[in-house]
C-alpha atoms as a PDB file:
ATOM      1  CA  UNK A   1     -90.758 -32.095  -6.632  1.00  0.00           C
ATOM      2  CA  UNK A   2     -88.444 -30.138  -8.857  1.00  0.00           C
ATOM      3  CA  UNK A   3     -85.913 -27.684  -8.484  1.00  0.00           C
ATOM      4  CA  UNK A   4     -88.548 -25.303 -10.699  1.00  0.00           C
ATOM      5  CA  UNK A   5     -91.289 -25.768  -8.448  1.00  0.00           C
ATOM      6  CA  UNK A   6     -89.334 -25.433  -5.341  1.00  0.00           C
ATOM      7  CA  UNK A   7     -87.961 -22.110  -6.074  1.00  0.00           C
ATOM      8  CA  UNK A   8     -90.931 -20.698  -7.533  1.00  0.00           C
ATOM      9  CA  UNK A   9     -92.622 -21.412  -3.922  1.00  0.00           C
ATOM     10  CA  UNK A  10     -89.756 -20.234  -1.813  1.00  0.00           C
ATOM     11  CA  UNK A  11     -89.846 -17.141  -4.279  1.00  0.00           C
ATOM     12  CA  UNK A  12     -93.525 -16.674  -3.315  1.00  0.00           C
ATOM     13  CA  UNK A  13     -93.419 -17.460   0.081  1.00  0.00           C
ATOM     14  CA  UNK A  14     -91.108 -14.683   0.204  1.00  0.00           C
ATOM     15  CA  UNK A  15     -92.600 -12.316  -1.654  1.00  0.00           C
ATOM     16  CA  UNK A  16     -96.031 -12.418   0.158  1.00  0.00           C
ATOM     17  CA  UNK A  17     -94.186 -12.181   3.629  1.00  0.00           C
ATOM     18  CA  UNK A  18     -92.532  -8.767   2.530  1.00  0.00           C
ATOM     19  CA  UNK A  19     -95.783  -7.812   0.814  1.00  0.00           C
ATOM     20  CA  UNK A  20     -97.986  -8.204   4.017  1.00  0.00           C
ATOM     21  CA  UNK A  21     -95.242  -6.991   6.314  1.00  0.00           C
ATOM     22  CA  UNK A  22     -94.103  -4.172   4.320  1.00  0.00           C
ATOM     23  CA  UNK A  23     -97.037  -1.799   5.761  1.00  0.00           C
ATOM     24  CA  UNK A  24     -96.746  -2.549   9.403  1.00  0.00           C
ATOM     25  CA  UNK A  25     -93.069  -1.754   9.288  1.00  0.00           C
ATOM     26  CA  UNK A  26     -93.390   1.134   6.725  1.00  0.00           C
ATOM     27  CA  UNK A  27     -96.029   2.594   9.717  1.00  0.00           C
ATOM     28  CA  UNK A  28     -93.551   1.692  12.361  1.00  0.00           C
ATOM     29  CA  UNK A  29     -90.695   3.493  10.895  1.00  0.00           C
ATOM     30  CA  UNK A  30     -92.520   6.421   9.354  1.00  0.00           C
ATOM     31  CA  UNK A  31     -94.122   7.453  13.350  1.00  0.00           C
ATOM     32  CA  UNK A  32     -90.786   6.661  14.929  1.00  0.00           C
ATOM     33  CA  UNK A  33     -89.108   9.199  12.489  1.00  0.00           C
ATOM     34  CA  UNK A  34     -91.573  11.499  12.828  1.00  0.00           C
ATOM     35  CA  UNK A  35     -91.716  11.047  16.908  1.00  0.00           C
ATOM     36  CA  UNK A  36     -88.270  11.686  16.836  1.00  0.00           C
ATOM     37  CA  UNK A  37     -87.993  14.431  14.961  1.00  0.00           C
ATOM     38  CA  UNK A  38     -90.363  15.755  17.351  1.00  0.00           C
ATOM     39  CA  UNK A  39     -88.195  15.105  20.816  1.00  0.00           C
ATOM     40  CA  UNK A  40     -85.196  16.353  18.794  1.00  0.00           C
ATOM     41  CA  UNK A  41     -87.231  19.351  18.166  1.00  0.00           C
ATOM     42  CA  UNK A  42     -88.526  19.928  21.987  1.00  0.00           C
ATOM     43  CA  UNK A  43     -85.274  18.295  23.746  1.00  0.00           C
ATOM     44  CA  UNK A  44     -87.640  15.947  25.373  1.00  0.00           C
ATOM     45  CA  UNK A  45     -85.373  12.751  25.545  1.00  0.00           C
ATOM     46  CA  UNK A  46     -88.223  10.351  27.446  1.00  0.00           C
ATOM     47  CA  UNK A  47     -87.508   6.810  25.735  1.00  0.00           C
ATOM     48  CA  UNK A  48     -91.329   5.698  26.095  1.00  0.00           C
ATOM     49  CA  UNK A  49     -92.643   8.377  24.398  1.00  0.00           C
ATOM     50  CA  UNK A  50     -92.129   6.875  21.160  1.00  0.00           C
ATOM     51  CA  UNK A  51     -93.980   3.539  22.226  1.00  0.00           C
ATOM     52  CA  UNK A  52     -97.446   4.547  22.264  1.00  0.00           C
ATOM     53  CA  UNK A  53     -98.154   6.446  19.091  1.00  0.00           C
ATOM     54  CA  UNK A  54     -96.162   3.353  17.110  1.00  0.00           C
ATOM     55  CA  UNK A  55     -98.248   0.996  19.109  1.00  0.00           C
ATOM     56  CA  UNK A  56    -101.619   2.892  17.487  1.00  0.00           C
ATOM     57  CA  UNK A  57    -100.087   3.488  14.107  1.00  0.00           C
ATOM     58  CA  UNK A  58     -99.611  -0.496  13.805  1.00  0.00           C
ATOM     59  CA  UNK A  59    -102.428  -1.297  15.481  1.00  0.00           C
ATOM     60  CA  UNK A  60    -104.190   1.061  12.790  1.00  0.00           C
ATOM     61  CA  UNK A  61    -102.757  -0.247   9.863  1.00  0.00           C
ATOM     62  CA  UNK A  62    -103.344  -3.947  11.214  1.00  0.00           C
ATOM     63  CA  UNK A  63    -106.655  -2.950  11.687  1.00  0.00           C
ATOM     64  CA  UNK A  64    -107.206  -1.308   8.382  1.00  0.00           C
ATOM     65  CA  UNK A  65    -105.008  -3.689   6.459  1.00  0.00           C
ATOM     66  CA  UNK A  66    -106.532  -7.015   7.687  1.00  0.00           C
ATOM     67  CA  UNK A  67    -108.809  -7.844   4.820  1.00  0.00           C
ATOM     68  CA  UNK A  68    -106.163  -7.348   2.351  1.00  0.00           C
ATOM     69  CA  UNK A  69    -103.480  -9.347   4.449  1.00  0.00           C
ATOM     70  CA  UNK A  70    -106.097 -12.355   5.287  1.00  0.00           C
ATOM     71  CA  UNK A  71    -106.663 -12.161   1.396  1.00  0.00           C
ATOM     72  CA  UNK A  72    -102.790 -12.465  -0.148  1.00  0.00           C
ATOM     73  CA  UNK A  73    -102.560 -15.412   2.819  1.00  0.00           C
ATOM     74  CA  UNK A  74    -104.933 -17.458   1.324  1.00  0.00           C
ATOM     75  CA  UNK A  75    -104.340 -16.991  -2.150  1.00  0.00           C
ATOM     76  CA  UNK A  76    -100.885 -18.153  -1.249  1.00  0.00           C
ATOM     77  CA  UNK A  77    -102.230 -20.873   0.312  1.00  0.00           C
ATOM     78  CA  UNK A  78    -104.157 -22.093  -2.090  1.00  0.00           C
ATOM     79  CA  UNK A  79    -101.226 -21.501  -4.774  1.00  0.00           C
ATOM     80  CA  UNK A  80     -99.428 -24.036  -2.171  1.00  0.00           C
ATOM     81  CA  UNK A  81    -101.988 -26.429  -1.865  1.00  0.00           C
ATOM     82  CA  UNK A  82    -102.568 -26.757  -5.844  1.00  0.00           C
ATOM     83  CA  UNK A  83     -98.850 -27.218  -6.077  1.00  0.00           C
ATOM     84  CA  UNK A  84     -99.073 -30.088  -3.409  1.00  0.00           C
ATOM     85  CA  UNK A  85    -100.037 -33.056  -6.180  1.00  0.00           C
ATOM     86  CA  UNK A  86     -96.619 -31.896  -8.054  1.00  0.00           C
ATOM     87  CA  UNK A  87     -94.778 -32.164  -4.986  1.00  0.00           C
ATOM     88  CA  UNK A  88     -95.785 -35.889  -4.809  1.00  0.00           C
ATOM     89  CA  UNK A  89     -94.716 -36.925  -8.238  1.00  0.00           C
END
């Protein structure tokens, strides 16, 4: 294996982890804000309020998002596995 072929895969690898990820945490953040903004708003300071609508908003976009993320998985796997016979040589 080359240099060229070992950073193109570590560039992808990285790339479709921060692609796939990117949603979850972009949910995460965005309800936490929002929550937040919220208990700043009321004075209600209780700590677990904050859990359960982030715990719905990722399980949402997991839910919703699955296809997609099962999809750019295996099309990086299969880039990997095609690149396996160059990794030999």
């Amino acid at each position: 294996m080359n240099q060229e072929t070992a950073i193109e895969m570590l560039r992808s690898l990285i790339t479709v982890a921060l692609l796939v990820n990117t949603p979850i945490i972009g949910a995460a953040i965005i309800v936490g804000v929002v929550v937040s903004l919220l208990q700043a708003i009321t004075s209600i300071q209780e700590p677990t309020l904050s859990f359960a609508p982030k715990l719905f908003a990722v399980g949402g976009v997991i839910i919703v998002g699955a296809p997609w993320m099962v999809r750019q998985l295996m099309q990086f796997t299969e880039f990997f596995m095609n690149k396996i016979p160059e990794m030999v040589r």
